[in-house]
C-alpha atoms as a PDB file:
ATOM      1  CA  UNK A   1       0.000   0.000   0.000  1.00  0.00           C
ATOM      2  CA  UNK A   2       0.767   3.353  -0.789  1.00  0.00           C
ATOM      3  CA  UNK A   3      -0.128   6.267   1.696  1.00  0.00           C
ATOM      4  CA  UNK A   4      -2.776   8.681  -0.468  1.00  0.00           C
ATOM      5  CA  UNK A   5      -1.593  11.813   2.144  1.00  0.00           C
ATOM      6  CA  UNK A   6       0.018  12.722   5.182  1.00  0.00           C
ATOM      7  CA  UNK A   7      -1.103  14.283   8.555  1.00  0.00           C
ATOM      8  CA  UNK A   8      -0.005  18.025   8.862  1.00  0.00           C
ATOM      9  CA  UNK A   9      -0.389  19.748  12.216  1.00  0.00           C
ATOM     10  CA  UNK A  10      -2.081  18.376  15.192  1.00  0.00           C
ATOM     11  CA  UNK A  11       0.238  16.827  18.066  1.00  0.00           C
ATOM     12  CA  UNK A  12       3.446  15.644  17.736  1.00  0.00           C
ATOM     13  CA  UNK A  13       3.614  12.710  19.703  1.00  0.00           C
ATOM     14  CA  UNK A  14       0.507   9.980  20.242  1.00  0.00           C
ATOM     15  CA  UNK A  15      -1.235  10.731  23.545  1.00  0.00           C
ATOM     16  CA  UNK A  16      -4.485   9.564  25.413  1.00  0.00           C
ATOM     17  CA  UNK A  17      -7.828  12.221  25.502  1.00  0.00           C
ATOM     18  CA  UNK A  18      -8.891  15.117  24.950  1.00  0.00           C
ATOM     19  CA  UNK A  19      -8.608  14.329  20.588  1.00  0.00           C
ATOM     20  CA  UNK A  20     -11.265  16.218  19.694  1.00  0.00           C
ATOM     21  CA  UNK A  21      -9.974  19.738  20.399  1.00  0.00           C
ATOM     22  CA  UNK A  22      -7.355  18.672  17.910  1.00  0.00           C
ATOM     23  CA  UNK A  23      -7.106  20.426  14.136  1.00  0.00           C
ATOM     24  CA  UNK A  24      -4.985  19.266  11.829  1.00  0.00           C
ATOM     25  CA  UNK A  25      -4.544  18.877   7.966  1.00  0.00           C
ATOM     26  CA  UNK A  26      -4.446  15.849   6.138  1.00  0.00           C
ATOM     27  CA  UNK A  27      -2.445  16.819   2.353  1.00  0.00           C
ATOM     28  CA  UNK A  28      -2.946  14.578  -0.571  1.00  0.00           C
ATOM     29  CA  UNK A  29       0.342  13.338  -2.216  1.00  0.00           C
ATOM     30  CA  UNK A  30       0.800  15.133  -5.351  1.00  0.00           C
ATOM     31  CA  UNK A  31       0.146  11.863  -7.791  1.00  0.00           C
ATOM     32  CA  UNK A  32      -4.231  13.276  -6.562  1.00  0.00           C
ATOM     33  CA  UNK A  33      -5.362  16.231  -8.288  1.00  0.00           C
ATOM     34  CA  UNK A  34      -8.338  17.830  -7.048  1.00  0.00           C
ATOM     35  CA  UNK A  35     -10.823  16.467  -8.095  1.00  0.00           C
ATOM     36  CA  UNK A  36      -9.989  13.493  -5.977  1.00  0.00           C
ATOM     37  CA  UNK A  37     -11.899  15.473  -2.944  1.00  0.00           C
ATOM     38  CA  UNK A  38     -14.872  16.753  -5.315  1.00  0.00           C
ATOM     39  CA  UNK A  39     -18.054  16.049  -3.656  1.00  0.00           C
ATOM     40  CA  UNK A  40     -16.609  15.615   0.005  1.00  0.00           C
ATOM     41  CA  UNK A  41     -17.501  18.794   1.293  1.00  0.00           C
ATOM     42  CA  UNK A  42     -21.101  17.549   1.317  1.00  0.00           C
ATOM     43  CA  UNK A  43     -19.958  15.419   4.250  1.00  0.00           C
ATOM     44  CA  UNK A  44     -19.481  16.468   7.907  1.00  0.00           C
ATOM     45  CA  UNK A  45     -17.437  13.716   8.823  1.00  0.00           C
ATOM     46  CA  UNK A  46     -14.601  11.523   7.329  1.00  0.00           C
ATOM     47  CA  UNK A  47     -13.196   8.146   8.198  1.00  0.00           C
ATOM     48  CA  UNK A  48      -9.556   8.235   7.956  1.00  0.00           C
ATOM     49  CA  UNK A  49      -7.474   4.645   7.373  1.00  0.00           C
ATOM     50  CA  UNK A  50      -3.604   5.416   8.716  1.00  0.00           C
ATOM     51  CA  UNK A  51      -0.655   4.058   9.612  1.00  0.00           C
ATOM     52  CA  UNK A  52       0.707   4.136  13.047  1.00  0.00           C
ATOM     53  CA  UNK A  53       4.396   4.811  11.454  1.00  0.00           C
ATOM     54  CA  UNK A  54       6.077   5.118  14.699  1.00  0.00           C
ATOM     55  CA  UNK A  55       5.210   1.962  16.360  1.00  0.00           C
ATOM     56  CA  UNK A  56       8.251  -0.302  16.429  1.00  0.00           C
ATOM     57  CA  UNK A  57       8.290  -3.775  16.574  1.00  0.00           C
ATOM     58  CA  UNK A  58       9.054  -4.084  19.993  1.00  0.00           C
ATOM     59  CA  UNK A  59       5.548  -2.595  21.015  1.00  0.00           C
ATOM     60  CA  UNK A  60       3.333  -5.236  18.761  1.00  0.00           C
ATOM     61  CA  UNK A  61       1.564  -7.069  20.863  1.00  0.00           C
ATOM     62  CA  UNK A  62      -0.527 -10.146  20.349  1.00  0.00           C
ATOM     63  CA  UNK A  63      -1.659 -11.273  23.831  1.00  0.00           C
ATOM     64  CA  UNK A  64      -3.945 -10.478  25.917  1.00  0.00           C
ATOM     65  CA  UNK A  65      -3.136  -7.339  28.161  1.00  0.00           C
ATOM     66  CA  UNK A  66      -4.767  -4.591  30.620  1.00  0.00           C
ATOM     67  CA  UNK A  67      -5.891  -1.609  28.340  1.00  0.00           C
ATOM     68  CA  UNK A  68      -3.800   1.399  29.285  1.00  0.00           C
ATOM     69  CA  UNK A  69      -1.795  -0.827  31.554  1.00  0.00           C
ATOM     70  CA  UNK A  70      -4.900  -0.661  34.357  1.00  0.00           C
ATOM     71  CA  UNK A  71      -5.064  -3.932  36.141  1.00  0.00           C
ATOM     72  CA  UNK A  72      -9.090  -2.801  36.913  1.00  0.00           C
ATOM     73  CA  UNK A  73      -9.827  -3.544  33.482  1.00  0.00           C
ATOM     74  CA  UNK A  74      -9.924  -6.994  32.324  1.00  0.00           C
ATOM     75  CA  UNK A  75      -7.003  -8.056  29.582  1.00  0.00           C
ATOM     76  CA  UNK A  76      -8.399  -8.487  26.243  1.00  0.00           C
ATOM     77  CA  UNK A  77      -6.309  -9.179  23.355  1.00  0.00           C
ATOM     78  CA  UNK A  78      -5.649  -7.178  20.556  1.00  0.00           C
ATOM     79  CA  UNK A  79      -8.310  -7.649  18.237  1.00  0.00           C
ATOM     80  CA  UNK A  80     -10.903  -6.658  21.203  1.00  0.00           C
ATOM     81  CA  UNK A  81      -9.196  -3.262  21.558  1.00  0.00           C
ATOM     82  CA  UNK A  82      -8.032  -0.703  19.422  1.00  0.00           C
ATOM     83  CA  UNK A  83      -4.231   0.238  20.915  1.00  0.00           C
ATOM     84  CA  UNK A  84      -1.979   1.374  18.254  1.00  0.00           C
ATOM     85  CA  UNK A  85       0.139  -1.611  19.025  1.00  0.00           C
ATOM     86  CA  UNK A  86      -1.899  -3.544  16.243  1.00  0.00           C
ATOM     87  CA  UNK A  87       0.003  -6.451  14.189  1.00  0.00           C
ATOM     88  CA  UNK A  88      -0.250  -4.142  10.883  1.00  0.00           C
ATOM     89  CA  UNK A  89       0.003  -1.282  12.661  1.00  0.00           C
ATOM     90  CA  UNK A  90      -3.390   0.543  11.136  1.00  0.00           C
ATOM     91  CA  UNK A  91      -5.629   2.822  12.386  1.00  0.00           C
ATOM     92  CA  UNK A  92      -8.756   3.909  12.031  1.00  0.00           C
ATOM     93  CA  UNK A  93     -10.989   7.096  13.209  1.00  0.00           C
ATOM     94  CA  UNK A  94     -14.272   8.898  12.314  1.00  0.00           C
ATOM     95  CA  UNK A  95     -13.435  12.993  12.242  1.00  0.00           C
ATOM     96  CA  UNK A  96     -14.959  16.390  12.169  1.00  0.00           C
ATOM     97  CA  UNK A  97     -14.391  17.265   7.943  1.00  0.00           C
ATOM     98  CA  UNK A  98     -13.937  21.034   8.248  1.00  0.00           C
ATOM     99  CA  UNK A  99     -13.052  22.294   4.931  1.00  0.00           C
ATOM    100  CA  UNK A 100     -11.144  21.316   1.534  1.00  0.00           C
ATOM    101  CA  UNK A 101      -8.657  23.732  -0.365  1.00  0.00           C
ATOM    102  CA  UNK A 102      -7.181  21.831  -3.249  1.00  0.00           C
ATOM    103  CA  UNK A 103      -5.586  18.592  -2.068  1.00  0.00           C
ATOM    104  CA  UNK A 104      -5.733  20.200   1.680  1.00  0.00           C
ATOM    105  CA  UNK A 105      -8.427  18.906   3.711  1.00  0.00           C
ATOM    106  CA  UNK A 106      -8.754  20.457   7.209  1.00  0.00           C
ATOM    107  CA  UNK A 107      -9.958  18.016   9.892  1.00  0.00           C
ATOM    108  CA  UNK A 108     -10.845  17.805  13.727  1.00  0.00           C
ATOM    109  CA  UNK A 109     -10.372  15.324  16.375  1.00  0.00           C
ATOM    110  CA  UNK A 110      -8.320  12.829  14.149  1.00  0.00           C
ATOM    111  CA  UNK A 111      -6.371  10.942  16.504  1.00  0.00           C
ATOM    112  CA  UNK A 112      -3.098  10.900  14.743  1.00  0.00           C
ATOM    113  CA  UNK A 113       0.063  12.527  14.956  1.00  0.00           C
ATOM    114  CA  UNK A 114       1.949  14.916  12.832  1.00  0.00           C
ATOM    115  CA  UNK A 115       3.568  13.105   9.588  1.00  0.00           C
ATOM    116  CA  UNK A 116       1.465  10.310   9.444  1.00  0.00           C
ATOM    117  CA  UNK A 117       0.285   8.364   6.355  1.00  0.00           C
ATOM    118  CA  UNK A 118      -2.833   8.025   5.755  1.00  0.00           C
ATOM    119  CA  UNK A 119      -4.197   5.320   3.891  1.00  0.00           C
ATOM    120  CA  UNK A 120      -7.588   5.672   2.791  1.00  0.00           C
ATOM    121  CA  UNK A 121     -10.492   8.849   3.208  1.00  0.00           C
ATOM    122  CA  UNK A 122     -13.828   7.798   3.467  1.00  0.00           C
ATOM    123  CA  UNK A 123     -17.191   9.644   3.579  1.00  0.00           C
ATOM    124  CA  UNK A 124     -18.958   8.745   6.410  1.00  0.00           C
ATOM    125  CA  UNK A 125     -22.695   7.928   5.409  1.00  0.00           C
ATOM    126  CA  UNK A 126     -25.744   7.151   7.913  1.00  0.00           C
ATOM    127  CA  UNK A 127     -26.162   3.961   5.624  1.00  0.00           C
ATOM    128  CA  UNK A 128     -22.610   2.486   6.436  1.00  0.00           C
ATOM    129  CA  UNK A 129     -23.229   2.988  10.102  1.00  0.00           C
ATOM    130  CA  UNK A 130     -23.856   0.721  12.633  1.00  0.00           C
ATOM    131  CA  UNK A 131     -27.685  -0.664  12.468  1.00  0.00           C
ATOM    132  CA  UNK A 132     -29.294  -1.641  15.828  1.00  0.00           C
ATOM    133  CA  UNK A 133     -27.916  -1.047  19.563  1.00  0.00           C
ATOM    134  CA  UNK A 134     -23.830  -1.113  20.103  1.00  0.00           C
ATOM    135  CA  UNK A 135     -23.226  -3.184  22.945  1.00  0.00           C
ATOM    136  CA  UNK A 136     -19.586  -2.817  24.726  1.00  0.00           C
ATOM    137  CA  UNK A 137     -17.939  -3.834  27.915  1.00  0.00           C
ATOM    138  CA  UNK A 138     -18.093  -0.661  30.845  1.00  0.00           C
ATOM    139  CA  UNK A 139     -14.366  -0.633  30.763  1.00  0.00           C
ATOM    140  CA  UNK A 140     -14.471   0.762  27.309  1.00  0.00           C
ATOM    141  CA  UNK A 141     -16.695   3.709  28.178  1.00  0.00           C
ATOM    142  CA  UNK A 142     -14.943   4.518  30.930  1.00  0.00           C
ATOM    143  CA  UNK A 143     -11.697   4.553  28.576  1.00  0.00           C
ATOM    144  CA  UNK A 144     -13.618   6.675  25.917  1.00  0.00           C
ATOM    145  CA  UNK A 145     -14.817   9.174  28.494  1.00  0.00           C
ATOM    146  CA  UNK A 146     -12.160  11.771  28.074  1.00  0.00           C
ATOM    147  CA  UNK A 147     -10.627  10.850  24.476  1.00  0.00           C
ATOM    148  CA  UNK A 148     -12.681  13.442  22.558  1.00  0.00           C
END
């Protein structure tokens, strides 16, 4: 895979909360003209596919572990989480579209850092949306309480 942009702006390093009082640009490598983002700007929010770039090795994981490193939640492996220590290393988040200026599109509350590639850009549509109740564990709200 090829990354279609990068992240500009935003924070420099990966930390927990408070995501959603984050702006930051996501820039379209230069292969996109743009017309590749005709149309978006009909959408409020954007799914964004990325690579966590800086992850090393060291910190995939595979087994079961405490999110956050909190012994009061229960271990749960990887796939029942979504730490950025992920065997291919992707991400993915649901963000405030702001604007678009040529291959520039302005975001908010994307929860990567500065210089990372994204991957994909998606138009979040009702349709595609989860149908019926979401049902999750209490230690996942709690951990969601404060991210945005």
């Amino acid at each position: 895979m090829e990354p279609v942009g990068r992240v500009e702006g935003g924070r420099a390093e990966a930390t927990d909360d408070s995501w959603d009082a984050e702006t930051a640009r996501i820039v379209l490598e230069a292969r996109f003209g743009d017309e590749a983002l005709a149309g978006l700007d009909g959408f409020s929010h954007i799914e964004v596919v990325f690579h966590f770039h800086q992850v090393p090795d060291s910190e995939i994981s595979t087994a079961a572990r405490h999110p956050r490193g909190r012994a009061d939640w229960p271990k749960v492996g990887i796939f029942a989480q979504r730490g950025k220590g992920r065997p291919n290393r992707i991400g993915v988040t649901i963000c405030r579209f702001l604007s678009v200026t040529g291959r520039t599109l302005n975001v908010q509350g994307l929860d990567a850092i500065n210089g990372t590639p994204v991957l994909d850009i998606k138009p979040v549509m009702k349709g595609f949306l989860p149908r019926g109740e979401i049902r999750e564990p209490a230690w996942a709200g709690e951990l969601m309480k404060d991210y945005w």
